[in-house]
Protein backbone atom coordinates (compact mmCIF):
# COMPACT_ATOMS: atom_id res chain seq x y z
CA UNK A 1 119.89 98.04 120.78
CA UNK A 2 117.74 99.08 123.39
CA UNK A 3 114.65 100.67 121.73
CA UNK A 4 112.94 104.16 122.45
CA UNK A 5 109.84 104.65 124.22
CA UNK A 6 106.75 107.07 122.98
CA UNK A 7 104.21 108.10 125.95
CA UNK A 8 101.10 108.29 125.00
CA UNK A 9 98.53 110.32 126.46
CA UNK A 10 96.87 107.28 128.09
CA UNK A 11 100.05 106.18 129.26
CA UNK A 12 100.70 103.52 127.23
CA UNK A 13 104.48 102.74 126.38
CA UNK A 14 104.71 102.79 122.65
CA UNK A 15 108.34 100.97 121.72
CA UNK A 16 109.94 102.04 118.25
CA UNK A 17 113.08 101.95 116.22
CA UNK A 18 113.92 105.22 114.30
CA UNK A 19 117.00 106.24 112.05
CA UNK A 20 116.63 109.73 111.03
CA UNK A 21 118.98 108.94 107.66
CA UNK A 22 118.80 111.87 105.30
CA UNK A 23 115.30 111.92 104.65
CA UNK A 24 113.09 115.42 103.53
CA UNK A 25 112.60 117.06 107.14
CA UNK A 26 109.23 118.33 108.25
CA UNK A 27 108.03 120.64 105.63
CA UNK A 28 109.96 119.71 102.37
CA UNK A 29 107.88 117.38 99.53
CA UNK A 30 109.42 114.46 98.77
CA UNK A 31 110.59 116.07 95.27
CA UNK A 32 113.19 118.25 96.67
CA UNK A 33 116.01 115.06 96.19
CA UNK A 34 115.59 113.86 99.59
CA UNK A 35 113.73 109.99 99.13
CA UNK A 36 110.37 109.83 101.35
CA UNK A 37 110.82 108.47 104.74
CA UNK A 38 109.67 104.43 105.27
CA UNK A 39 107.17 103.76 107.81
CA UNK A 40 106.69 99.97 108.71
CA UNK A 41 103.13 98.65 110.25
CA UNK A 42 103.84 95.29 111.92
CA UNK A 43 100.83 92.69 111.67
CA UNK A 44 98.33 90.96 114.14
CA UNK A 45 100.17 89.57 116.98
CA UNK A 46 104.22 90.39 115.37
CA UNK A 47 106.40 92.73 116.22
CA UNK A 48 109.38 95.12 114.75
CA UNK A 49 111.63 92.41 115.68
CA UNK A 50 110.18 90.48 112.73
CA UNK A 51 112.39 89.78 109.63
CA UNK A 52 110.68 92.17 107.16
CA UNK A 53 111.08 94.96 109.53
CA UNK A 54 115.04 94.21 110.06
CA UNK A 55 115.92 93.70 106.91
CA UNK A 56 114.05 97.02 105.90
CA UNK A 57 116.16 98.70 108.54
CA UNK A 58 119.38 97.55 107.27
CA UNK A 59 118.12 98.31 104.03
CA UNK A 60 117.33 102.23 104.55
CA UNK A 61 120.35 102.36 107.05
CA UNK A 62 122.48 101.59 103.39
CA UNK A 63 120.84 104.07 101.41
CA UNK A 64 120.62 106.53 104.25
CA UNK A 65 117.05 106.58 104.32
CA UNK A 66 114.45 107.53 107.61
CA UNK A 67 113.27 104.44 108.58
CA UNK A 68 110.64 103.54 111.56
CA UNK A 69 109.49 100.83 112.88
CA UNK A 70 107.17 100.29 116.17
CA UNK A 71 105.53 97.60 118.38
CA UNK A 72 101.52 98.50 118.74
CA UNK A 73 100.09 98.26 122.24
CA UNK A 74 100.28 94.41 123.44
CA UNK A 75 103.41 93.90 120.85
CA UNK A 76 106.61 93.29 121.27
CA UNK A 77 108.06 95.91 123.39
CA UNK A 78 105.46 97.86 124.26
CA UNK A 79 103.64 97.97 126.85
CA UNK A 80 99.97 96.27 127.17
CA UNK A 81 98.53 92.76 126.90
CA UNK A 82 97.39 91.53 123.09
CA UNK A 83 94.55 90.35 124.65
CA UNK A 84 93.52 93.73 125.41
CA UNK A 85 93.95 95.32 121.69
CA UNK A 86 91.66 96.92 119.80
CA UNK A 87 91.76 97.87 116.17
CA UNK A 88 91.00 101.52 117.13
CA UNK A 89 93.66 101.71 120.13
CA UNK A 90 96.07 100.24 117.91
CA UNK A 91 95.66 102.89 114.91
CA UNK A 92 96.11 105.61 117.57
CA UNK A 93 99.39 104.10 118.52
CA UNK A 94 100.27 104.44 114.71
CA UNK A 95 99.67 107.83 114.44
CA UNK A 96 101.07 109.04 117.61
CA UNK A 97 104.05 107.55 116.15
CA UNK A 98 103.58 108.71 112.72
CA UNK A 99 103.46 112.39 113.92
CA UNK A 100 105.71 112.20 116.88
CA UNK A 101 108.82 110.43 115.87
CA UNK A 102 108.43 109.93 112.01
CA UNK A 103 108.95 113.19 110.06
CA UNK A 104 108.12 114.53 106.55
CA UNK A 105 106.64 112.57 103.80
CA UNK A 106 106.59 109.03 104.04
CA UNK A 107 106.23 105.46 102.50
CA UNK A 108 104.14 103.52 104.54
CA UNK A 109 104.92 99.47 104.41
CA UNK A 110 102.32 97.64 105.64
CA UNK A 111 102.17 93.85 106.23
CA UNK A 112 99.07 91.59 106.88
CA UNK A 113 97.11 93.64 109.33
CA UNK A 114 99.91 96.41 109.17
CA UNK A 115 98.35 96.72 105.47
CA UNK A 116 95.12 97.53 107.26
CA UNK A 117 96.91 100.60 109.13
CA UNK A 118 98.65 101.69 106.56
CA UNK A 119 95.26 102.59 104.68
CA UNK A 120 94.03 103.80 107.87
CA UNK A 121 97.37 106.33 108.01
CA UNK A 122 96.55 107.47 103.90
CA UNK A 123 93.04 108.17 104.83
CA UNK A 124 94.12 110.53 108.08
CA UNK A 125 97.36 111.58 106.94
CA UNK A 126 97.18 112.22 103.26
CA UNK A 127 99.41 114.73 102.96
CA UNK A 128 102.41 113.37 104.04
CA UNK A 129 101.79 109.76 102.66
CA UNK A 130 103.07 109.03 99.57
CA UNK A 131 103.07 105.77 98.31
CA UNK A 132 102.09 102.90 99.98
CA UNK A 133 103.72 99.20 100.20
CA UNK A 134 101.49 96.14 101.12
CA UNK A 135 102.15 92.96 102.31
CA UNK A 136 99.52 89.97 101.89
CA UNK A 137 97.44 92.73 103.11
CA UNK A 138 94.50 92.09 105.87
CA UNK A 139 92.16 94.65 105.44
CA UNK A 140 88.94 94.76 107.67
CA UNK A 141 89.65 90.87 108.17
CA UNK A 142 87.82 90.76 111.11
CA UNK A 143 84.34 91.30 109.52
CA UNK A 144 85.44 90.05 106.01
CA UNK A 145 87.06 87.10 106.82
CA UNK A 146 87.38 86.18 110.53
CA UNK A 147 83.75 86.76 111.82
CA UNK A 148 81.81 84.42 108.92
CA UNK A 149 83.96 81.95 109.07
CA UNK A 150 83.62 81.81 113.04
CA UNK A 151 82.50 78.33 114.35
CA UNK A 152 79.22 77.83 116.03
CA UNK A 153 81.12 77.18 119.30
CA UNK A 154 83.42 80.25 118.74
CA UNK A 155 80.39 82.44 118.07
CA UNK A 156 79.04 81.47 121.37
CA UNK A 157 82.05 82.02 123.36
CA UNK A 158 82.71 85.02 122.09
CA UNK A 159 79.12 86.01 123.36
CA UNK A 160 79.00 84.18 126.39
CA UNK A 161 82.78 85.03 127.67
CA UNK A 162 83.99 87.73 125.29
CA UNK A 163 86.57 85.73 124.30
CA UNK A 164 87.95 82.62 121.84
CA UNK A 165 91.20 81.21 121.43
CA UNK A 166 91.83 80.97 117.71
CA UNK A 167 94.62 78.40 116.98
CA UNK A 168 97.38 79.21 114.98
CA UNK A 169 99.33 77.84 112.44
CA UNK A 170 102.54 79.54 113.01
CA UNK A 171 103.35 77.09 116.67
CA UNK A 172 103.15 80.67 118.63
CA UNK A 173 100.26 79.79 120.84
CA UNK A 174 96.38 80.28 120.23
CA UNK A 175 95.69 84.05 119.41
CA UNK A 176 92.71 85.30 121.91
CA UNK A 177 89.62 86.90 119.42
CA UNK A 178 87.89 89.03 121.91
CA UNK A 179 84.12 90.68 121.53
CA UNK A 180 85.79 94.08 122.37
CA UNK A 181 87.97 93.70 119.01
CA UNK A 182 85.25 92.60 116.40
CA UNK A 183 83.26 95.41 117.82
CA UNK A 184 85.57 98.19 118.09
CA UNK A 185 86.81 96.93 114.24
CA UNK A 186 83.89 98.29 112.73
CA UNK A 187 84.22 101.21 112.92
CA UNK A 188 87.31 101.02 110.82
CA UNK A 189 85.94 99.08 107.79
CA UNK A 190 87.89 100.92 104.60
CA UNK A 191 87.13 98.59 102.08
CA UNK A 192 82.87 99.59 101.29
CA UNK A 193 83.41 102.57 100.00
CA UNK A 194 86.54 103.96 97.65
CA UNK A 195 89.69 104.86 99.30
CA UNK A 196 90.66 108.08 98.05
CA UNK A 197 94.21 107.39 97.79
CA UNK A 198 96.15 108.25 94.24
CA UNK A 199 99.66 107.85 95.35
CA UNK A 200 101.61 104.62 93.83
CA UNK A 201 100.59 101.78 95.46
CA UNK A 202 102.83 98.01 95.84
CA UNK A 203 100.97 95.19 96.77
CA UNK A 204 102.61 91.62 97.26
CA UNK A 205 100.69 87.80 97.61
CA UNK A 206 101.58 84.32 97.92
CA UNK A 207 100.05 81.90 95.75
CA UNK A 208 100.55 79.87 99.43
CA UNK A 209 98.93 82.15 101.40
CA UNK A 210 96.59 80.13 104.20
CA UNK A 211 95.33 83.30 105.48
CA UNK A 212 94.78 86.00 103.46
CA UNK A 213 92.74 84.50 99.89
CA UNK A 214 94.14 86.58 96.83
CA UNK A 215 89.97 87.47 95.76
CA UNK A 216 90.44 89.66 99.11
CA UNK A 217 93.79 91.00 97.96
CA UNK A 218 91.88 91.92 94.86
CA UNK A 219 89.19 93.49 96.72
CA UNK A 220 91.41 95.75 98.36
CA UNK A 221 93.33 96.56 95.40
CA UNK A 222 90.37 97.54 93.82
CA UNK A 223 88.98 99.45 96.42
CA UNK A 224 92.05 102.36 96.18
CA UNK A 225 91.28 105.05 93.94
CA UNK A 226 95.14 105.25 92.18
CA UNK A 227 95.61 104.05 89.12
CA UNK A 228 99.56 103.13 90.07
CA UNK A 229 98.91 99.98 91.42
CA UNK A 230 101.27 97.12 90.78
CA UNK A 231 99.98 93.15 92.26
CA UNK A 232 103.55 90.93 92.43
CA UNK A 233 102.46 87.35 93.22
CA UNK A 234 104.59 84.93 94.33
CA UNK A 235 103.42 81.42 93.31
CA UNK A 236 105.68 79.76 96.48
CA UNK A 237 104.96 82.55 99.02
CA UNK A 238 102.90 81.99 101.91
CA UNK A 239 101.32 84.61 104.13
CA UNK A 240 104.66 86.34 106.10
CA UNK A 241 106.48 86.50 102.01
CA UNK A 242 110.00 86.33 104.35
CA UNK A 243 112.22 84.71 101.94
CA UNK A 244 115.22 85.80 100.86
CA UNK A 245 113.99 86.20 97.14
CA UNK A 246 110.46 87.62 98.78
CA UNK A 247 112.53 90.09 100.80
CA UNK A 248 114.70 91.06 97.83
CA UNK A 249 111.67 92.23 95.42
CA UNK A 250 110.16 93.79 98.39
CA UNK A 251 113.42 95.98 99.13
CA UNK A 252 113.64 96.64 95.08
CA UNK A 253 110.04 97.69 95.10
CA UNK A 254 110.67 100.24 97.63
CA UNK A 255 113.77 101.53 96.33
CA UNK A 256 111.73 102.12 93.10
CA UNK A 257 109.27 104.27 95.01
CA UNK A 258 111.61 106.28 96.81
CA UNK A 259 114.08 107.02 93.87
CA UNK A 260 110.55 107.90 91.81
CA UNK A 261 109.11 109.82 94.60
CA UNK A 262 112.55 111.36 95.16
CA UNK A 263 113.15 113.20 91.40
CA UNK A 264 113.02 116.65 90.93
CA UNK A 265 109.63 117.53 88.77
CA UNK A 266 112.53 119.08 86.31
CA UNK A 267 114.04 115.67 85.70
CA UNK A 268 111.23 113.94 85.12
């Protein structure tokens, strides 16, 4: 299926997938019976075509759940070249989505860099997100792990040309690091100071992780103010956790959420 197209202001062609299921509507708390809505934030360089965000899809379309998914700028579907992303531009496509097309209060699954945005969304829209779900997440990686661990030669071309071409270990071509994105990044640096988010919080690792080191994980974890946060690590699972048994704790997580965030305050 075809997917639907969000204008921005600028222009830009933001692509996303949205089931309306039987979600709260726009103006009902999440405790009214109706489960939360489930966002999912793609990370650097994927898209919603990605296994975590189409098995989530068929997982909400089951339980007749709201479920969106999108392709940032550069991504997928959408229009823009990666090259040309910003951490900043990106976030913006987020939450035009988030208050154009998703509606009511939401989970917000976040994987890798999507973990990033999704603590980006809690701290602008914190009254309509709930609980959050994240994913080997990559929170300000570009100044806590990608810039000091930058090569001489990197550092230089990045200077000199705005640009390096960071291999990858995935086979899908060299990912482009440009000046514009490490400097544009900082101003969205979440994890120096607390994040004032009290909602429950999932957070998933793999003890196999090449890209994301679990002390960073920690960091982050320890960095959000809620005391409902629950670390699963997977000793086998590498950075995308897209195994079958990876996807099926991540669906059972989130069903847990919604079903908790779901219950009348007079059943509980």
């Amino acid at each position: 299926m075809n997917p639907s197209i969000l204008t921005r202001e600028n222009g830009a062609a933001i692509a996303y997938h949205h089931s309306p299921g039987l979600s709260s509507p726009a103006g009902h708390p999440p405790t009214d019976g109706h489960p939360p809505g489930i966002l999912f934030c793609g990370g650097f360089k994927s898209d919603m075509t990605g296994i975590k965000a189409t098995t989530l899809q068929s997982f909400c379309d089951a339980r007749e759940q709201q479920y969106t998914r999108f392709d940032y700028q550069g991504h997928g579907a959408s229009s823009g070249e990666f090259a040309a992303g910003i951490i900043g531009e990106w976030r913006r496509d987020m939450l035009a989505i988030f208050d154009a097309v998703a509606s009511g209060p939401q989970i917000v699954v976040g994987s890798s860099m999507g973990g990033w945005m999704a603590l980006l969304l809690a701290l602008a829209r914190p009254e309509r997100v709930k609980g959050l779900v994240l994913i080997a997440p990559a929170a300000d990686f570009t100044e806590a792990l990608l810039r000091p661990n930058l090569s001489d030669s990197a550092k230089h071309q990045i200077e000199t040309e705005g640009v390096w071409m960071r291999p990858s270990i995935y086979n899908d071509g060299p990912y482009p690091i440009t000046k514009a994105l490490l400097d544009d990044a900082k101003a969205y640096q979440v994890l120096n100071d607390p994040i004032p988010f009290d909602g429950p919080v999932r957070v998933f690792h793999g003890g196999a992780d090449e890209t994301i080191p679990f002390e960073h994980v920690l960091r982050t974890v320890a960095a959000i103010t809620s005391q409902d946060i629950v670390v699963s690590w997977s000793k086998a699972g590498d950075h995308r956790l897209s195994s079958p048994a990876d996807l099926d704790r991540l669906c059972a997580a989130i069903a847990d959420l919604s079903d908790a965030l779901s219950t009348p305050k007079s059943a509980v």
